[in-house]
N, C-alpha and C. Protein backbone atom coordinates (compact mmCIF):
# COMPACT_ATOMS: atom_id res chain seq x y z
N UNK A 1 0.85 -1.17 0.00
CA UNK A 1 0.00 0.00 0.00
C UNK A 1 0.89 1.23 0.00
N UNK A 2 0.50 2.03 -0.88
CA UNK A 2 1.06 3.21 -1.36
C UNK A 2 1.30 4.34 0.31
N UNK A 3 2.20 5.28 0.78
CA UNK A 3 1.98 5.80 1.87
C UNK A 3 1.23 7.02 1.14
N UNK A 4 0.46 8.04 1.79
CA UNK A 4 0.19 9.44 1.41
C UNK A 4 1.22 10.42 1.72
N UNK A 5 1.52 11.31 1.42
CA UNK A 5 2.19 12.25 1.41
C UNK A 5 1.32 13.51 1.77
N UNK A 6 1.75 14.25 2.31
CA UNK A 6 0.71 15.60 2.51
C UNK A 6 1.34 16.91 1.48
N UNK A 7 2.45 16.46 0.99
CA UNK A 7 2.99 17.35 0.11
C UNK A 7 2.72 16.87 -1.48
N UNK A 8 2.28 15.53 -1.85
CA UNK A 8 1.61 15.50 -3.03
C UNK A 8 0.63 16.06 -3.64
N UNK A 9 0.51 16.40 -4.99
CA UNK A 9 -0.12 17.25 -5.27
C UNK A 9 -1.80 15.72 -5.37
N UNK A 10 -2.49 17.24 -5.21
CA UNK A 10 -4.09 16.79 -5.36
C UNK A 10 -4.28 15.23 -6.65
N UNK A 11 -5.39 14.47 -6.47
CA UNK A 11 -5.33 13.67 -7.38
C UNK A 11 -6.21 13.94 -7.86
N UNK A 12 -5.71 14.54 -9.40
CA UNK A 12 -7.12 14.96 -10.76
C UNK A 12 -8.62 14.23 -10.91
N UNK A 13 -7.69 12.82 -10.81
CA UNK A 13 -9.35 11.98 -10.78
C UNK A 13 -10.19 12.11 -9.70
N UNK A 14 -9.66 12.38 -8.33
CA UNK A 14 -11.17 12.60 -7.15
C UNK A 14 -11.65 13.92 -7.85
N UNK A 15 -11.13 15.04 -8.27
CA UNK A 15 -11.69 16.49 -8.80
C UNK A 15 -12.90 16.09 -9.63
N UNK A 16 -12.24 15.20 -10.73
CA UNK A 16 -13.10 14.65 -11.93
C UNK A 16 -14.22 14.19 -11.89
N UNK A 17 -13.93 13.58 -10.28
CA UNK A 17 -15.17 11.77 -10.01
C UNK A 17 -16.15 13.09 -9.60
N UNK A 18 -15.58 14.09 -8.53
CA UNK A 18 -16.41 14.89 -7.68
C UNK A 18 -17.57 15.33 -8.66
N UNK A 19 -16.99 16.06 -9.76
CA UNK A 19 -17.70 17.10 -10.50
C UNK A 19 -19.06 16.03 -11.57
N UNK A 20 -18.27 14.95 -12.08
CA UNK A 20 -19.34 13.64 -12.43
C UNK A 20 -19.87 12.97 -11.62
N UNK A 21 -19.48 13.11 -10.34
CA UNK A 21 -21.21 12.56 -8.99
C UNK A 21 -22.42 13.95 -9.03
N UNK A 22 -21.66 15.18 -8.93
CA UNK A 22 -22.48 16.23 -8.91
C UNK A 22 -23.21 16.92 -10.25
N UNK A 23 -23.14 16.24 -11.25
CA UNK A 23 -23.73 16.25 -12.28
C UNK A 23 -25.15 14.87 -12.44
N UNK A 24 -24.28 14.18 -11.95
CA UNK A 24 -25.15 12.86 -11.93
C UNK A 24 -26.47 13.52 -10.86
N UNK A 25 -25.90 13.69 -9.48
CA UNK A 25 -26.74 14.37 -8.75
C UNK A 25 -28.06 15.45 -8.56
N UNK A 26 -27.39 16.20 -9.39
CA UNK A 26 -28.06 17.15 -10.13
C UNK A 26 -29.26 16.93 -10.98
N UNK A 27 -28.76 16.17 -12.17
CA UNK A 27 -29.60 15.61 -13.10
C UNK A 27 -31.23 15.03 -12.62
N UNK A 28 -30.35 13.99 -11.78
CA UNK A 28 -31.22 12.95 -10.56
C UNK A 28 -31.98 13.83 -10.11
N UNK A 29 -31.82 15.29 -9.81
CA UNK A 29 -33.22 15.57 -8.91
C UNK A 29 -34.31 16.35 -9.48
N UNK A 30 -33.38 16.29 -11.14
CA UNK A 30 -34.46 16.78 -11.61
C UNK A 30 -35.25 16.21 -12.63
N UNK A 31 -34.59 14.80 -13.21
CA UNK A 31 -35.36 13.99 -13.66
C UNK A 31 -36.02 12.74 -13.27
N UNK A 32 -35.33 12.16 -12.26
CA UNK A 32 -35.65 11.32 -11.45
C UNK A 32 -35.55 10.10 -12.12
N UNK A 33 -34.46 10.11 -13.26
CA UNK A 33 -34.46 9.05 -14.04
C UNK A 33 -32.21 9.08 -13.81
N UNK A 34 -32.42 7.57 -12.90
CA UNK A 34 -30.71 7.39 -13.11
C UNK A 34 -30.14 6.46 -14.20
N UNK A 35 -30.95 6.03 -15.38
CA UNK A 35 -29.94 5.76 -16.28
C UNK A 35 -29.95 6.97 -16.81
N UNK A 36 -30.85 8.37 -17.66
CA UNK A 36 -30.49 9.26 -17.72
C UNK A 36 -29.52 10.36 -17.08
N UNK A 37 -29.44 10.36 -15.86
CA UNK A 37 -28.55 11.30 -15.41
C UNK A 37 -27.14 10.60 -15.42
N UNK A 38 -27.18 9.38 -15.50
CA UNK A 38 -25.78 8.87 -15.48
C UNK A 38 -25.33 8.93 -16.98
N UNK A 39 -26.44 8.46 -18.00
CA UNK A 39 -25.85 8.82 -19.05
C UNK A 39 -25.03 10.39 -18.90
N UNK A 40 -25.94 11.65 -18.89
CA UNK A 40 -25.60 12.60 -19.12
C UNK A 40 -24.11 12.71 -18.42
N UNK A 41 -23.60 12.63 -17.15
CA UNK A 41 -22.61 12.71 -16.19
C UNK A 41 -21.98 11.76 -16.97
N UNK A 42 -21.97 11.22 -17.55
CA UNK A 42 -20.93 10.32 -17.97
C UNK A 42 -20.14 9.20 -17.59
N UNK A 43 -21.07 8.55 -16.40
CA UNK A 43 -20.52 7.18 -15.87
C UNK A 43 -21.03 6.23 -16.30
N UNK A 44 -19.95 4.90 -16.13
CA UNK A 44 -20.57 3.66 -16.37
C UNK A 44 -21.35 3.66 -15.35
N UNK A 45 -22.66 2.30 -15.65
CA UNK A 45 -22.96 2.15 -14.30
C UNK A 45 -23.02 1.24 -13.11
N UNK A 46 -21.76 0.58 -13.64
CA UNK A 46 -20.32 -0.52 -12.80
C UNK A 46 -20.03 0.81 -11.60
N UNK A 47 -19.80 1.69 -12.53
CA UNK A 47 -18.69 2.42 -11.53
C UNK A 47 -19.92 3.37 -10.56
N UNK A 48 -21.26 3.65 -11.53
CA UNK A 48 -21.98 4.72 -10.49
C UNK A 48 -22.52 3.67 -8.90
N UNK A 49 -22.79 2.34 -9.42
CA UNK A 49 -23.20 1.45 -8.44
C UNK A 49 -22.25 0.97 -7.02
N UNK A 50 -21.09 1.32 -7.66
CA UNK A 50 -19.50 0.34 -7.15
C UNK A 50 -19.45 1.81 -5.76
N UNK A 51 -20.03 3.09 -6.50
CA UNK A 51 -19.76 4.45 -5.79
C UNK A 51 -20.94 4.43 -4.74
N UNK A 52 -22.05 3.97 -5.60
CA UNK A 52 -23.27 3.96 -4.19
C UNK A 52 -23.08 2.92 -2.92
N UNK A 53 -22.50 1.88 -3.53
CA UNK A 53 -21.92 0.64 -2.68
C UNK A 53 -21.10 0.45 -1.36
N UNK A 54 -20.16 1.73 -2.09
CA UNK A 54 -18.63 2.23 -1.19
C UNK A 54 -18.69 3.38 0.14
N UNK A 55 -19.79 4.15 -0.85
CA UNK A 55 -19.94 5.61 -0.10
C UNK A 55 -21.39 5.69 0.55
N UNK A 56 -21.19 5.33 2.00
CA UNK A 56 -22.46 5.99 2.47
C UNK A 56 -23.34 7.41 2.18
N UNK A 57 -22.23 8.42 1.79
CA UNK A 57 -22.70 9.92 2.25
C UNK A 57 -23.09 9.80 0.85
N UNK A 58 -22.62 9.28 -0.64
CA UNK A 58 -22.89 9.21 -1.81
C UNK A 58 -24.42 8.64 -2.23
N UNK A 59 -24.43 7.67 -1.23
CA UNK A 59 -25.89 6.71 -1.29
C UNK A 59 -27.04 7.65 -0.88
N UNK A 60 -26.98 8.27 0.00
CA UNK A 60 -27.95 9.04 0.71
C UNK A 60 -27.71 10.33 0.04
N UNK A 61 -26.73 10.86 -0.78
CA UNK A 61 -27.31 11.84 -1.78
C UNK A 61 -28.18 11.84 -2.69
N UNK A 62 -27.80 10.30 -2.94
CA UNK A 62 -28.07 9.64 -4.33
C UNK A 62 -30.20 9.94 -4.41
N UNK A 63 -30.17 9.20 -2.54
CA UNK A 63 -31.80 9.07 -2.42
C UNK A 63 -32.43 10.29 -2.33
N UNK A 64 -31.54 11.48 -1.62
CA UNK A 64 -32.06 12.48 -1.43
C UNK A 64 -32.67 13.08 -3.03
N UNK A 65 -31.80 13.41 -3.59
CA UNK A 65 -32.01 13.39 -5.30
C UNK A 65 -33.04 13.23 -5.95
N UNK A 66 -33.01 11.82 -5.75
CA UNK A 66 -34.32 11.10 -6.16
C UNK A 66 -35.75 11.61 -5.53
N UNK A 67 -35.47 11.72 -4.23
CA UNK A 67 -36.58 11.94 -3.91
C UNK A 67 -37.25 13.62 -4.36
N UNK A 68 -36.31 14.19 -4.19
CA UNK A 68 -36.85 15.65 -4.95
C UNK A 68 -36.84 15.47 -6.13
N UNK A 69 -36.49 14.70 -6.86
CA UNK A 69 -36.78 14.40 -8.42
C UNK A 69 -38.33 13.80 -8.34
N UNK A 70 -38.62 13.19 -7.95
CA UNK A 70 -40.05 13.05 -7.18
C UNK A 70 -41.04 13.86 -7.07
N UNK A 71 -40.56 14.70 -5.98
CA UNK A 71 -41.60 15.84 -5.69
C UNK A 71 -41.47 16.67 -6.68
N UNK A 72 -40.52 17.04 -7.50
CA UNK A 72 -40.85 17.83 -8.30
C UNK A 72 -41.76 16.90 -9.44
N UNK A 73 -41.34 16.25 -9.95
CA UNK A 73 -42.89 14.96 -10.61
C UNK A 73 -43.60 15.58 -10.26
N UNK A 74 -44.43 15.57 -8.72
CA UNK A 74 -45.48 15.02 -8.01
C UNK A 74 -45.89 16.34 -8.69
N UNK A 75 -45.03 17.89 -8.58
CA UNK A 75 -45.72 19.41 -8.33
C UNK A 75 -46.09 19.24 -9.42
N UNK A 76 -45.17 18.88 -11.05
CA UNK A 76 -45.82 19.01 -12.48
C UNK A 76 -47.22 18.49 -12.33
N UNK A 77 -47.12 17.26 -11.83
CA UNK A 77 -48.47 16.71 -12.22
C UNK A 77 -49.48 17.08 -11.49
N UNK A 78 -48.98 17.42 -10.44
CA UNK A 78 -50.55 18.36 -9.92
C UNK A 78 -50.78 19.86 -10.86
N UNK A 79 -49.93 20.33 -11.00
CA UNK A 79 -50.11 21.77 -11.58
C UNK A 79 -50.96 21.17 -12.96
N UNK A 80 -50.89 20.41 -13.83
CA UNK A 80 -51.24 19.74 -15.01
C UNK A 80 -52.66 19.42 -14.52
N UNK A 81 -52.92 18.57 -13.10
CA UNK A 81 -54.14 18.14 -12.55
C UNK A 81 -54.91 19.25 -12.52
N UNK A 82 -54.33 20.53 -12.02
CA UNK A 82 -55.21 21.82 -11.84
C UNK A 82 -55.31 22.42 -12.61
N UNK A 83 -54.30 23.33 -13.75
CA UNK A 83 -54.52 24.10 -14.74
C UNK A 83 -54.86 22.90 -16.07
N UNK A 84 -54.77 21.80 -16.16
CA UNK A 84 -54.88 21.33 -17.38
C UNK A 84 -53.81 21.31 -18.46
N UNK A 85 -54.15 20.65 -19.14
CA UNK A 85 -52.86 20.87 -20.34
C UNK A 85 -53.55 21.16 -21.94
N UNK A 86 -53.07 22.12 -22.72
CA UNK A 86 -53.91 22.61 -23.72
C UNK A 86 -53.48 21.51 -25.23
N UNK A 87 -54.72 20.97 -25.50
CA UNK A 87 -54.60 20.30 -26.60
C UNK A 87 -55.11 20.88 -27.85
N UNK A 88 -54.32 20.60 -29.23
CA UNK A 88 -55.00 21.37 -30.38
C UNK A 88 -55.98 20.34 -30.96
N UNK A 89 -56.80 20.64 -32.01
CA UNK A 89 -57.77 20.18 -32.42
C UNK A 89 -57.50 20.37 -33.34
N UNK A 90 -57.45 19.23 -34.60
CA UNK A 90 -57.72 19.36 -35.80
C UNK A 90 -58.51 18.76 -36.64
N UNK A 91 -58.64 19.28 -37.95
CA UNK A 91 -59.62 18.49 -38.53
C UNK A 91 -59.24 18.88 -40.44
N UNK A 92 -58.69 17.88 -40.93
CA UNK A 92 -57.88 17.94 -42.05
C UNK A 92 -56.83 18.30 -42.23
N UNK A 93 -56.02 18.28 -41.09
CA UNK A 93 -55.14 19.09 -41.48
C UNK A 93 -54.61 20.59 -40.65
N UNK A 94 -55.98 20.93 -41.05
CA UNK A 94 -56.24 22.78 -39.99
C UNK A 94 -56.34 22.77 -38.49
N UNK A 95 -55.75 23.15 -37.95
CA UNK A 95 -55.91 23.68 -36.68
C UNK A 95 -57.11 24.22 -36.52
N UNK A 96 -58.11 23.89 -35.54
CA UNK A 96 -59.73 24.27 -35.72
C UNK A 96 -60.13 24.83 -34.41
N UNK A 97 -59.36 24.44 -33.19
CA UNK A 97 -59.74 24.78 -31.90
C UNK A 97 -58.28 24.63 -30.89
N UNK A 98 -58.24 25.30 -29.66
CA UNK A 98 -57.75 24.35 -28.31
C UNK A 98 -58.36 24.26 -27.44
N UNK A 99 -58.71 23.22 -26.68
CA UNK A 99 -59.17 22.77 -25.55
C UNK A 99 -58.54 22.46 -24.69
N UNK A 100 -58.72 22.58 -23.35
CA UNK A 100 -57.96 22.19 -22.01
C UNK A 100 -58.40 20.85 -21.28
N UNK A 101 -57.54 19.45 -21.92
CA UNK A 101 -57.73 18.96 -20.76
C UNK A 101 -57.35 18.68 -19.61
N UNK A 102 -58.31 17.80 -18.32
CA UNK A 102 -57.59 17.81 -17.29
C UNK A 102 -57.50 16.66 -17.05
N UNK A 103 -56.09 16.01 -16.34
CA UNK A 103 -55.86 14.88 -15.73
C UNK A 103 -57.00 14.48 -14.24
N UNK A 104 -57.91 13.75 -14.62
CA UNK A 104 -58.67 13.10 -13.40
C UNK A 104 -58.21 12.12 -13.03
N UNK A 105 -57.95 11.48 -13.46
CA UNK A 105 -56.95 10.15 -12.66
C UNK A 105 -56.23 10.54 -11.56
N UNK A 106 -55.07 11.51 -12.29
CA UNK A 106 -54.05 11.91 -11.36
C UNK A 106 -53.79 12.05 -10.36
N UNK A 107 -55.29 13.55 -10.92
CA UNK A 107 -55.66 14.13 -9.52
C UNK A 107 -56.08 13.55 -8.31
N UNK A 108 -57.07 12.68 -8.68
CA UNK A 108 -57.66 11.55 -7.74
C UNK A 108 -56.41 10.71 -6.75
N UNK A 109 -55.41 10.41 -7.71
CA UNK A 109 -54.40 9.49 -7.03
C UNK A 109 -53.46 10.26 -6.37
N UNK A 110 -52.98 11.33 -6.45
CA UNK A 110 -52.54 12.25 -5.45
C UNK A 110 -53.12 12.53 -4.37
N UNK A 111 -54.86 13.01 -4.78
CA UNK A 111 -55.20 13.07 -3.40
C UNK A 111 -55.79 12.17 -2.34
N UNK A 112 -55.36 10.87 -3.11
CA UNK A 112 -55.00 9.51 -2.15
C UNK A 112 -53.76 9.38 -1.31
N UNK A 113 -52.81 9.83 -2.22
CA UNK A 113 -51.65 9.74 -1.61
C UNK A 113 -51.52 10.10 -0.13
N UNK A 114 -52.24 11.59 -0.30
CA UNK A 114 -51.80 12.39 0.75
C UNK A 114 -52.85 12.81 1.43
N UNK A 115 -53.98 11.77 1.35
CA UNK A 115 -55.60 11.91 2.22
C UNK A 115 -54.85 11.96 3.93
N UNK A 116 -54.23 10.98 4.10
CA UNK A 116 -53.80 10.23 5.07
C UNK A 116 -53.05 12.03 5.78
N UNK A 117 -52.08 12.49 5.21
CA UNK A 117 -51.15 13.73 5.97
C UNK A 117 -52.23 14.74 6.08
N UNK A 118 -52.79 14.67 4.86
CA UNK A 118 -53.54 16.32 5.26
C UNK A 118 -54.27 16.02 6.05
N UNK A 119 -55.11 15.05 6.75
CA UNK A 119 -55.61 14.60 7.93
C UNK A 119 -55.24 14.79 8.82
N UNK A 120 -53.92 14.69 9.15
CA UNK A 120 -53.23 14.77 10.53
C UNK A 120 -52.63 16.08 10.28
N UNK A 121 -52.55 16.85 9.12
CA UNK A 121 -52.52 18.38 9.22
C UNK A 121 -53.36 18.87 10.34
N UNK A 122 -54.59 18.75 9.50
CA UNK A 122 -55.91 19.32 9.58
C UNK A 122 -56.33 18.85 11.25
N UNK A 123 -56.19 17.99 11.58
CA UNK A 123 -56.43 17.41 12.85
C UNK A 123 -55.37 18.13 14.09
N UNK A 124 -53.92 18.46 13.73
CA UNK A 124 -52.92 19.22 14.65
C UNK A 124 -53.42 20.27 14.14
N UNK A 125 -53.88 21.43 13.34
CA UNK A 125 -54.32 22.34 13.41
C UNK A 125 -55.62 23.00 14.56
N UNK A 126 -56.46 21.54 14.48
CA UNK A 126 -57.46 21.87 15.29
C UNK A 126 -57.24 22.04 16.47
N UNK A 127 -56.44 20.74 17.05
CA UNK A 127 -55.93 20.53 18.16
C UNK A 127 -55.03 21.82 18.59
N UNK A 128 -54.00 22.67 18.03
CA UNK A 128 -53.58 24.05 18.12
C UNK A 128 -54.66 25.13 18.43
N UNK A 129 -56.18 24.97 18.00
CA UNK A 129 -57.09 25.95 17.48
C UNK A 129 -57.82 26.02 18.60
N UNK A 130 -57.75 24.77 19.13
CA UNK A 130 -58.76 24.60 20.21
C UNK A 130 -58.25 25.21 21.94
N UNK A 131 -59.50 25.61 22.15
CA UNK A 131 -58.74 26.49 23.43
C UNK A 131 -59.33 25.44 25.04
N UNK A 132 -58.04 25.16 26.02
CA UNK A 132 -58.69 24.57 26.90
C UNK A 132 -60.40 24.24 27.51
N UNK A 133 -60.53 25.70 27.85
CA UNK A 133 -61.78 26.06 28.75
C UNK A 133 -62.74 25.84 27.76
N UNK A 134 -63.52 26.36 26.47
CA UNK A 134 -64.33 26.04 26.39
C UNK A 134 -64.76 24.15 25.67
N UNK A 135 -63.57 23.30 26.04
CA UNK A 135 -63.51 22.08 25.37
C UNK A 135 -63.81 21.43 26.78
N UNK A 136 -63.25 22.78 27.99
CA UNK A 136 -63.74 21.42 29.30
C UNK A 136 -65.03 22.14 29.59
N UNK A 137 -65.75 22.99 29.01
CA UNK A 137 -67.11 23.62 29.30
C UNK A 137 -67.89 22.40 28.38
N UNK A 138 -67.60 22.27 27.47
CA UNK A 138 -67.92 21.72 26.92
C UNK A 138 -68.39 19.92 27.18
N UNK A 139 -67.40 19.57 27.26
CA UNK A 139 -67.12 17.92 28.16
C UNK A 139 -68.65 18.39 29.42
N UNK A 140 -68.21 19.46 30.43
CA UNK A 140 -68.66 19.62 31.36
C UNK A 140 -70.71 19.50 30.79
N UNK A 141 -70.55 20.38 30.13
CA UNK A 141 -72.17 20.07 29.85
C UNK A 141 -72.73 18.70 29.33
N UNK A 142 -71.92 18.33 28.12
CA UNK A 142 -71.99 16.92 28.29
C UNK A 142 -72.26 16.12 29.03
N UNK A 143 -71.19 15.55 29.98
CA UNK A 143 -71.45 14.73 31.45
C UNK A 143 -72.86 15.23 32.17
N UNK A 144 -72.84 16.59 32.19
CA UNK A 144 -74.69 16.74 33.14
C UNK A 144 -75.67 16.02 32.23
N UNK A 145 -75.93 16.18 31.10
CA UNK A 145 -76.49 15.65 30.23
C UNK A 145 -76.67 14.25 30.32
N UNK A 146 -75.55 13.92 30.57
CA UNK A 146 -76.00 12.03 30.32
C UNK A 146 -76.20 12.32 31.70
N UNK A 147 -75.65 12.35 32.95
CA UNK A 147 -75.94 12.56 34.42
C UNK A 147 -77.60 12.56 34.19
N UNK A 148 -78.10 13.60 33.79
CA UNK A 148 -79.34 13.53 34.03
C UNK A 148 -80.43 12.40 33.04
N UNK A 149 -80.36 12.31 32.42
CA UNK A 149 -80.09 11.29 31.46
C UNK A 149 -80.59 9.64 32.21
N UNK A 150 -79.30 9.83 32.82
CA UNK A 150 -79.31 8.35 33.33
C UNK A 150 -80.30 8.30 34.79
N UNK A 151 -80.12 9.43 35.53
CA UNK A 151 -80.79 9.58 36.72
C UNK A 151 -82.39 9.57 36.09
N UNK A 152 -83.19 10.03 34.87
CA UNK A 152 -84.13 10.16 34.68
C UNK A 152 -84.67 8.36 34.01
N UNK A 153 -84.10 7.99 33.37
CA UNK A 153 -84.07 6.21 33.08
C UNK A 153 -84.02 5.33 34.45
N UNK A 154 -83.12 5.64 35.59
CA UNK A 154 -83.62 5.28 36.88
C UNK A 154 -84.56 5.11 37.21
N UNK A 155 -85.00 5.92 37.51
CA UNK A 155 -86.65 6.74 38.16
C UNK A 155 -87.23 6.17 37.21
N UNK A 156 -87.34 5.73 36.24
CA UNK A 156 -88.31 5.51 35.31
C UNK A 156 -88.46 3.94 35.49
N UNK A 157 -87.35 3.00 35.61
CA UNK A 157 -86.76 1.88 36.04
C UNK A 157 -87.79 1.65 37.23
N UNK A 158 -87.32 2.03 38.43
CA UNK A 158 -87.83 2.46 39.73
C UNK A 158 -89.59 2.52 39.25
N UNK A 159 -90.14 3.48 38.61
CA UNK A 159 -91.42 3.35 38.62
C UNK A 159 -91.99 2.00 38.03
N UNK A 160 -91.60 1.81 36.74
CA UNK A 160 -91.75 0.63 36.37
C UNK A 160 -91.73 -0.90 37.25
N UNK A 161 -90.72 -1.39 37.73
CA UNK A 161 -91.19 -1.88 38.94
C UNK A 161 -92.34 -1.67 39.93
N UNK A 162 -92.04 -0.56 40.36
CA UNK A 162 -93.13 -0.46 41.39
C UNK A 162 -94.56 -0.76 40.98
N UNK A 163 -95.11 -0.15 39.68
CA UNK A 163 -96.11 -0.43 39.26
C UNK A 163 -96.11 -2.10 38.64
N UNK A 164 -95.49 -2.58 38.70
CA UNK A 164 -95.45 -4.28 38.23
C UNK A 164 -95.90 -4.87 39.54
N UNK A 165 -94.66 -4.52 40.72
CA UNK A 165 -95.28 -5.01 42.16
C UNK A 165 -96.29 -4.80 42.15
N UNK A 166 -97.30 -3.60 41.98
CA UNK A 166 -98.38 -3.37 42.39
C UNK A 166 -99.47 -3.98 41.69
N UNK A 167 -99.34 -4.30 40.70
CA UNK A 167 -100.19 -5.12 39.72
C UNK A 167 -99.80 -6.61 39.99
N UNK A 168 -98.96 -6.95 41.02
CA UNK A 168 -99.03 -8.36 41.40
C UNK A 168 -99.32 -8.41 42.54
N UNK A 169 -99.85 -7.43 43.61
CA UNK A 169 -100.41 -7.46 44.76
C UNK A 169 -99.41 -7.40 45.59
N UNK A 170 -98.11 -7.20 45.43
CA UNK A 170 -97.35 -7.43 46.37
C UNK A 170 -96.59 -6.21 47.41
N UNK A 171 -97.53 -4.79 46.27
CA UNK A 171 -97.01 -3.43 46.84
C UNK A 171 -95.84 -2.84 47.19
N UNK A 172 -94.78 -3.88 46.44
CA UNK A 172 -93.18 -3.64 47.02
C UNK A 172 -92.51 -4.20 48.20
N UNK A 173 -93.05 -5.45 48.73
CA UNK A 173 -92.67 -6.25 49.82
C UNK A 173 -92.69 -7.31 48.84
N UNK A 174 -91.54 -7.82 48.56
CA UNK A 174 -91.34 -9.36 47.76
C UNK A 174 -90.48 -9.53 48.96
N UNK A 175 -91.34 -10.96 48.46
CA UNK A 175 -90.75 -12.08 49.23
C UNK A 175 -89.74 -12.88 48.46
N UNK A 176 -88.64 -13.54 49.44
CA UNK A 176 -87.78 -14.70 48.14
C UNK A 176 -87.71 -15.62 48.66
N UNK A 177 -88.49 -16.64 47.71
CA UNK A 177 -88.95 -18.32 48.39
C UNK A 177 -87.52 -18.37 48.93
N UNK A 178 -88.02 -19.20 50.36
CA UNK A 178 -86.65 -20.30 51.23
C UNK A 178 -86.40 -19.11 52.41
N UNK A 179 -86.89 -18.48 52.56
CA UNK A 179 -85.80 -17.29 53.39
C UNK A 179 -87.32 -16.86 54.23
């Protein structure tokens, strides 16, 4: 094994590799396609794989990349979902009209995607929105409510019986055979 030197000069190829990961990189986040960006950067992809393999901090660029190559996807196609995309119309030949259509699919499947977050947006928003006191005023009236509620189904319980005893002659003195 070779020793390092601290007085050797720089080695051209890490400069080289640097500037063709950060092209590759680049590319990646904005197409979200890595045989394209590797084409463009100019690596095999022995060597772009051998680099994701080797280099942790390279791998997790690699995903970061991707993943904003992603979201930027995701924004086209919503913006396309919302404004539409303008199609021409022809008819022989001639240009006769444009019309706007819109992606419904898309739209639909995006806002599947993300039914689930904007939920728990929308839900920590409330939870922020909501102010102690009138949520325990609230609770509080509640509970009297069933309180009374249940005390009035009692009594009603209670009468019911009594009028059964009384229609069996027994006026509320039961007896229990053996005793």
């Amino acid at each position: 094994m070779a020793e390092t030197n601290e007085d050797s000069p720089p080695d051209p190829r890490a400069d080289h590799n640097a500037a063709k990961r950060a092209a590759f990189l680049e590319h990646l986040s904005i197409t979200s396609s890595v045989k394209e960006s590797m084409t463009v950067a100019g690596i095999p992809s022995s060597t772009l794989y051998e680099w994701k393999q080797k280099d942790p901090d390279f791998e997790v660029a690699w995903m970061k990349a991707l993943a904003e190559g992603y979201a930027l996807l995701e924004m086209e196609m919503l913006e396309r979902a919302r404004a539409g995309v303008e199609r021409k119309i022809f008819y022989h030949g001639e240009h006769r009209e444009t019309v706007r259509d819109y992606d419904h699919k898309t739209a639909l499947a995006l806002l599947r995607m993300h039914k689930e977050s904007v939920a728990m947006v929308r839900a920590a928003q409330a939870e922020l929105a909501a102010e102690p006191e009138p949520v325990r005023d609230t609770l509080d009236d509640k509970l009297k409510k069933i309180s009374f509620r249940l005390r009035a189904f009692r009594e009603e319980e209670r009468r019911k019986e009594a009028g059964a005893d009384h229609k069996n002659g027994s006026e509320g003195n039961s007896v229990i055979d053996g005793e």
